[in-house]
PDB file of N, CA and C in Angstrom:
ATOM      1  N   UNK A   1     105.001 104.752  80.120  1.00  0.00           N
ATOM      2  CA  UNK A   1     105.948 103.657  80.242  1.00  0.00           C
ATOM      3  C   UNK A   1     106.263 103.112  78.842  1.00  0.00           C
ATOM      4  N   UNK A   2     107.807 102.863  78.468  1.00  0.00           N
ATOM      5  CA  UNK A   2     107.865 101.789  77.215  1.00  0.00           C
ATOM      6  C   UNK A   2     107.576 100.805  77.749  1.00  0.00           C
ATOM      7  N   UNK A   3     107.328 100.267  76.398  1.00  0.00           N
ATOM      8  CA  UNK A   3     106.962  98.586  76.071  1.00  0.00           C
ATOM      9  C   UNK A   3     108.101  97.819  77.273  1.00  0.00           C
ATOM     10  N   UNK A   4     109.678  98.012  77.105  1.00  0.00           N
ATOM     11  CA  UNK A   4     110.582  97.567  78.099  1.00  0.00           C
ATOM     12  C   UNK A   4     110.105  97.632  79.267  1.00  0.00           C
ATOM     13  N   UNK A   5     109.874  98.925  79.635  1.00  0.00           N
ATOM     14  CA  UNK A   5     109.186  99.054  80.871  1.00  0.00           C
ATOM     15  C   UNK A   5     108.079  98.488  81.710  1.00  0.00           C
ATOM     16  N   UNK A   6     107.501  98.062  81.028  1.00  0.00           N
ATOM     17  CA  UNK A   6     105.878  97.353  81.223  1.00  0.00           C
ATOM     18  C   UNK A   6     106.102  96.096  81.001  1.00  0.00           C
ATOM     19  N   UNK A   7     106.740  95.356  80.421  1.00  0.00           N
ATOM     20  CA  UNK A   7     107.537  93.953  80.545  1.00  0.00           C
ATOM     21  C   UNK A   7     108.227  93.544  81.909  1.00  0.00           C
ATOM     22  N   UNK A   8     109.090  94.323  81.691  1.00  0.00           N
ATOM     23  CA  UNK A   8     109.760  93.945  83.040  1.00  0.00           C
ATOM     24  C   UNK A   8     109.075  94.587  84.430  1.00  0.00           C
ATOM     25  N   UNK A   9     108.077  95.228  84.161  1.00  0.00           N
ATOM     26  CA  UNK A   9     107.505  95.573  85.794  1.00  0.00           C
ATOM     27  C   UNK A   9     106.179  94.250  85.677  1.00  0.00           C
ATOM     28  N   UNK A  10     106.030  93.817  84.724  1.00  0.00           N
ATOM     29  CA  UNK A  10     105.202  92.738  84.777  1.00  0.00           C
ATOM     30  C   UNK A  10     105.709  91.807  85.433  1.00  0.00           C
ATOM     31  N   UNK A  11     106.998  91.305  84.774  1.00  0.00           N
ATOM     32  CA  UNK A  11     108.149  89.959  84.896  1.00  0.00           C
ATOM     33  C   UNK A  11     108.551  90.127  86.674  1.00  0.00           C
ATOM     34  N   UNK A  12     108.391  90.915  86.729  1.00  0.00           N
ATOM     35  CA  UNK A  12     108.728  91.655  88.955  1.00  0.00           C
ATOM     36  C   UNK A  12     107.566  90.967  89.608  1.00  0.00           C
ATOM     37  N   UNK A  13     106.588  91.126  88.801  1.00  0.00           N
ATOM     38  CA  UNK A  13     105.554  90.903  89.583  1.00  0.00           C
ATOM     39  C   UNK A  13     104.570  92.055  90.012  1.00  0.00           C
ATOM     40  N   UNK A  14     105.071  93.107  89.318  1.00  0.00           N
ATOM     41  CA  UNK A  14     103.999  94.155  89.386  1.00  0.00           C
ATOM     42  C   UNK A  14     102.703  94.541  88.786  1.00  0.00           C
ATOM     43  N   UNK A  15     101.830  95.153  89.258  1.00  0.00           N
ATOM     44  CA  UNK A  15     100.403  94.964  88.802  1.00  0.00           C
ATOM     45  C   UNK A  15     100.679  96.318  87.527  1.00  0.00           C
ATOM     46  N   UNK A  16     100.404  96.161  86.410  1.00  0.00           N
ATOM     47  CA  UNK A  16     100.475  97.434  85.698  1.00  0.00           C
ATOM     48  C   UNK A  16      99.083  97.567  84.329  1.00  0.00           C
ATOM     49  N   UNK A  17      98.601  98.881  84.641  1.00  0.00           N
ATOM     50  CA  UNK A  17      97.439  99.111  84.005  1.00  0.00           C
ATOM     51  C   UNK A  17      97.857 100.192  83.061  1.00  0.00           C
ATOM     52  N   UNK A  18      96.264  99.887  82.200  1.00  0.00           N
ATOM     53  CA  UNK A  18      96.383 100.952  80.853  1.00  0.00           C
ATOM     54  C   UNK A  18      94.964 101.651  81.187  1.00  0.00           C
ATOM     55  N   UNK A  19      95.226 103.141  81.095  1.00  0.00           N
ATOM     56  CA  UNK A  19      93.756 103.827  80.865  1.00  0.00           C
ATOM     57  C   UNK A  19      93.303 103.875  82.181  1.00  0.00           C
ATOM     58  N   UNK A  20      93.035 102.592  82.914  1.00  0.00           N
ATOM     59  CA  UNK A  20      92.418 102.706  84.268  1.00  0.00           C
ATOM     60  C   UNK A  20      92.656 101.636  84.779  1.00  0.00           C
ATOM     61  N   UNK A  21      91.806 101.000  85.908  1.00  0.00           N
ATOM     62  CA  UNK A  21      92.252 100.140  86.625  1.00  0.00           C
ATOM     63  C   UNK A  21      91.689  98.757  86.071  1.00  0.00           C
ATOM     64  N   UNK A  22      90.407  99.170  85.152  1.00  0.00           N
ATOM     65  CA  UNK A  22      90.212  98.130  84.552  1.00  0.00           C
ATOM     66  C   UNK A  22      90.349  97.251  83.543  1.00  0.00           C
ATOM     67  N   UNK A  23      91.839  97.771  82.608  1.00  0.00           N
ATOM     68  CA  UNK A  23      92.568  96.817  82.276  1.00  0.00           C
ATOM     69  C   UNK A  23      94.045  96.632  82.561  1.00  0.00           C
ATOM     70  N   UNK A  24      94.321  95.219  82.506  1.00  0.00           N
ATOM     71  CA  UNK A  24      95.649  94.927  83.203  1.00  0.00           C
ATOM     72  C   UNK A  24      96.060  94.485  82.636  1.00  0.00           C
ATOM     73  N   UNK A  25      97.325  94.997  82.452  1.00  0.00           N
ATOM     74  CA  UNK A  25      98.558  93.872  81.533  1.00  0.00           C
ATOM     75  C   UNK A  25      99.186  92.293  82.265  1.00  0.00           C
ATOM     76  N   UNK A  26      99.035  91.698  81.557  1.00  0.00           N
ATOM     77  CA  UNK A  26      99.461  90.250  81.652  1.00  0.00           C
ATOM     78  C   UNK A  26     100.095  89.551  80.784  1.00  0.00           C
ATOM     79  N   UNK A  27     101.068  88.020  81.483  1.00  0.00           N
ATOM     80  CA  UNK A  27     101.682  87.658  80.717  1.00  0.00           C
ATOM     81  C   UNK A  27     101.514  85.916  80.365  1.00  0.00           C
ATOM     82  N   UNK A  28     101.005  85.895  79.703  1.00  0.00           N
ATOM     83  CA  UNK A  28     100.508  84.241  79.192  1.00  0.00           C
ATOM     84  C   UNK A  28     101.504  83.375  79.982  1.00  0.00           C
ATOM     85  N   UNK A  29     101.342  81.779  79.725  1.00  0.00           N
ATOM     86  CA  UNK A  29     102.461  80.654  80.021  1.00  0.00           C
ATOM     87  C   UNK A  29     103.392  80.696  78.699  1.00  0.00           C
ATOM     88  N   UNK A  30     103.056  81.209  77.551  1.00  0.00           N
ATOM     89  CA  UNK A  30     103.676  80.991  76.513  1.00  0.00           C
ATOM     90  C   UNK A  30     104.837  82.537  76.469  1.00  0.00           C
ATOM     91  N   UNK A  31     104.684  83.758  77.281  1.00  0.00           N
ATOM     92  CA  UNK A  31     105.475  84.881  77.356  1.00  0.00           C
ATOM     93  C   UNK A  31     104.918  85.651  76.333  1.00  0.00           C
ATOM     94  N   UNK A  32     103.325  85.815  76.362  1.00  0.00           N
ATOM     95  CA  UNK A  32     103.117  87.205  75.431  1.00  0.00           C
ATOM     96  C   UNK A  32     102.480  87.296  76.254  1.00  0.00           C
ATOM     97  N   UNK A  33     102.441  89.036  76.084  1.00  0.00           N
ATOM     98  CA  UNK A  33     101.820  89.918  76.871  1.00  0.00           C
ATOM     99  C   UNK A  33     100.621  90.698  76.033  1.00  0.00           C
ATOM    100  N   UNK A  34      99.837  90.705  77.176  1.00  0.00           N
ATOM    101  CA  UNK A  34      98.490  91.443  76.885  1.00  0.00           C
ATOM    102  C   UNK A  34      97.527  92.377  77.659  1.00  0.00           C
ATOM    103  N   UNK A  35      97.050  93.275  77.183  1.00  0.00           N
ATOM    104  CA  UNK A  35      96.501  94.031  77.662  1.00  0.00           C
ATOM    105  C   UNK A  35      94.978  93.206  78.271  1.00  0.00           C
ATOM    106  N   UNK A  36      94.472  93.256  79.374  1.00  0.00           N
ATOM    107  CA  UNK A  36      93.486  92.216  79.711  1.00  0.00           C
ATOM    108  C   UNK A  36      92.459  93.031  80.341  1.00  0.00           C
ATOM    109  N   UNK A  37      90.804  93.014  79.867  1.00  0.00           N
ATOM    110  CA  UNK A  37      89.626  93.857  80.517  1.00  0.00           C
ATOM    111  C   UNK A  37      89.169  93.007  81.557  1.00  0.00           C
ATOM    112  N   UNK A  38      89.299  93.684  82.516  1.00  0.00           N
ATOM    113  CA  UNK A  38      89.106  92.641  84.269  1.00  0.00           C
ATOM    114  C   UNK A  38      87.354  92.516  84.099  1.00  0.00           C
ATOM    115  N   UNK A  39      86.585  93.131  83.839  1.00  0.00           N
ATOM    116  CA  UNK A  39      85.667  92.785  83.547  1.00  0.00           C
ATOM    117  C   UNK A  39      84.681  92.162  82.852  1.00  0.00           C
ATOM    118  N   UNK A  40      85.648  91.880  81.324  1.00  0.00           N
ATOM    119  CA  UNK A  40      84.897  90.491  80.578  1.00  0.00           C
ATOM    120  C   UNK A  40      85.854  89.874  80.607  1.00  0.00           C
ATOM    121  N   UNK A  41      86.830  89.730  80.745  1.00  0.00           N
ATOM    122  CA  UNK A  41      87.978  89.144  80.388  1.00  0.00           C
ATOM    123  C   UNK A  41      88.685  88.813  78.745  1.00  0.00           C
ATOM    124  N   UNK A  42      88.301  89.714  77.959  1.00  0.00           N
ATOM    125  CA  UNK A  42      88.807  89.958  77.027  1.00  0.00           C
ATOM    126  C   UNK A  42      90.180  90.453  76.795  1.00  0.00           C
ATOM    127  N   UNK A  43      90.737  90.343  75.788  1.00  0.00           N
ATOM    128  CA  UNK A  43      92.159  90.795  75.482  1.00  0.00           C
ATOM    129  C   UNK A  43      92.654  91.174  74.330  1.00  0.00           C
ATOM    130  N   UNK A  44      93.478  92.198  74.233  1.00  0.00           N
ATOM    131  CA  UNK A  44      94.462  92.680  72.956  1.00  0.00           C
ATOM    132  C   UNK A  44      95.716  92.573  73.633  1.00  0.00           C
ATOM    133  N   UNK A  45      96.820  92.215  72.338  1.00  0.00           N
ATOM    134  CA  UNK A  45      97.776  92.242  72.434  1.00  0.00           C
ATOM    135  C   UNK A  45      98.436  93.069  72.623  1.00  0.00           C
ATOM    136  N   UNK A  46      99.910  93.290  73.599  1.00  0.00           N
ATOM    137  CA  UNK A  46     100.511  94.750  74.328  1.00  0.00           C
ATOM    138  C   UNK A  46     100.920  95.616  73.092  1.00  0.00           C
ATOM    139  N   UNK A  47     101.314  94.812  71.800  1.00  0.00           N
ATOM    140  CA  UNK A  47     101.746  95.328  70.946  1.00  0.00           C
ATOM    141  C   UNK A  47     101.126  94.863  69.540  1.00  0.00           C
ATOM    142  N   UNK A  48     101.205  96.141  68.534  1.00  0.00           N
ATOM    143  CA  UNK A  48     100.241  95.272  67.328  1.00  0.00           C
ATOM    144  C   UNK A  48     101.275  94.306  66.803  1.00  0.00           C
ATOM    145  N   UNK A  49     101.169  93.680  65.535  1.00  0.00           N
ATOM    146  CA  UNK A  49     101.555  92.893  64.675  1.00  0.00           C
ATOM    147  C   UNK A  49     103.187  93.807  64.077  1.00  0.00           C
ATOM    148  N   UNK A  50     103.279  95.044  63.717  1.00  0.00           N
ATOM    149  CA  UNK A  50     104.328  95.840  63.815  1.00  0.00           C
ATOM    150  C   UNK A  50     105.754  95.950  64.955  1.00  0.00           C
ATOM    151  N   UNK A  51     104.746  95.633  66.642  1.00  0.00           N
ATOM    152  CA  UNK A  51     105.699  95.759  66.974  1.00  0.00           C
ATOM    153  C   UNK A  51     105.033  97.293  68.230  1.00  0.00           C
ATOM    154  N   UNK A  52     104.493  97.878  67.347  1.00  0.00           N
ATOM    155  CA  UNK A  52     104.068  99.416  68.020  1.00  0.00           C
ATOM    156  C   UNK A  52     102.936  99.438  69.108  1.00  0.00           C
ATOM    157  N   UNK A  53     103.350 100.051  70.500  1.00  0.00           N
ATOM    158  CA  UNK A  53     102.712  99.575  71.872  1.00  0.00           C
ATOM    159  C   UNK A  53     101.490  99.784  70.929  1.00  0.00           C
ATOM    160  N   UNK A  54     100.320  98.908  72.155  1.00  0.00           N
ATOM    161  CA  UNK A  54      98.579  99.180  71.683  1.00  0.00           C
ATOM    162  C   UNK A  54      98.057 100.326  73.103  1.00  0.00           C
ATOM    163  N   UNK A  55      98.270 101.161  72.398  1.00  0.00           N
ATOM    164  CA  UNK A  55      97.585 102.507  73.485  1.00  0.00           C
ATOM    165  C   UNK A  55      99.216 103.449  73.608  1.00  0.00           C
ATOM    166  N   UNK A  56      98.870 104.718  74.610  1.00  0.00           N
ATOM    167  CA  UNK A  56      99.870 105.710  74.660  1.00  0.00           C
ATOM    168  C   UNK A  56     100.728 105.288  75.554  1.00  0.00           C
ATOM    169  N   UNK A  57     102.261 105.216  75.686  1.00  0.00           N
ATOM    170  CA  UNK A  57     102.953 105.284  76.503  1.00  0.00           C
ATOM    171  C   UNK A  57     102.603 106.100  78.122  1.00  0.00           C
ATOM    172  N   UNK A  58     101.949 106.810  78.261  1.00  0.00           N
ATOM    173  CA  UNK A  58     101.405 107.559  79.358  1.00  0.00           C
ATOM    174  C   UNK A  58     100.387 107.186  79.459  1.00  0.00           C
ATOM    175  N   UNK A  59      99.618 106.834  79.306  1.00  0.00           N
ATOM    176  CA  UNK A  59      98.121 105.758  79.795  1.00  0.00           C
ATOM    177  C   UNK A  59      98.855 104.328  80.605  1.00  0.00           C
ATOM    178  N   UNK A  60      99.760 103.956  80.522  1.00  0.00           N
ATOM    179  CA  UNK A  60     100.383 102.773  81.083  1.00  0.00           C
ATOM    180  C   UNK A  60     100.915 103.115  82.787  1.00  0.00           C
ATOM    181  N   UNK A  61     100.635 102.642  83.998  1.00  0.00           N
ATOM    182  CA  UNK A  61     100.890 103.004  85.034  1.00  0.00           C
ATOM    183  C   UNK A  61     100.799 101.344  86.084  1.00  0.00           C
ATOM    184  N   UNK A  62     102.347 101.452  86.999  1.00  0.00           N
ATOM    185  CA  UNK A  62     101.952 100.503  87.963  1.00  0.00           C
ATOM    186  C   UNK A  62     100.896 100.633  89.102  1.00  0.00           C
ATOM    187  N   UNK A  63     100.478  99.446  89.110  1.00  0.00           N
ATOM    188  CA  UNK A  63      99.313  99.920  90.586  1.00  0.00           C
ATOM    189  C   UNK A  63      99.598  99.525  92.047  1.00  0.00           C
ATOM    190  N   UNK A  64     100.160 100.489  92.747  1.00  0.00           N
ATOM    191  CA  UNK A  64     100.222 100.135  94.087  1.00  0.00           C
ATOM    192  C   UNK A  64      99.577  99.690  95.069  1.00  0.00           C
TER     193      UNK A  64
END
């Protein structure tokens, strides 16, 4: 998925993961998005400081 892509299936309301099921992209009250570990609840940002997604475009998947 692009970055576009994973924004707006967020902004829908769709559940969308990186790698596996145990991290999930999310979107703050302030509108940044982040990659989020469901299990500590830690976070990186969807994109670095550049701009360039954080992880592969194909590791990114909605979850039904």
């Amino acid at each position: 998925m692009t970055i576009q892509e994973i924004k707006t299936a967020v902004d829908q309301g769709k559940t969308v993961h990186w790698a596996s099921g145990m991290y999930e992209v999310i979107k703050d009250k302030n509108g940044n998005y982040f990659i989020k570990c469901t299990s500590n609840g830690s976070c990186v940002g969807l994109t670095s400081f550049s701009g360039k997604l954080n992880g592969k475009q194909e590791d990114f998947f909605i979850w039904y």
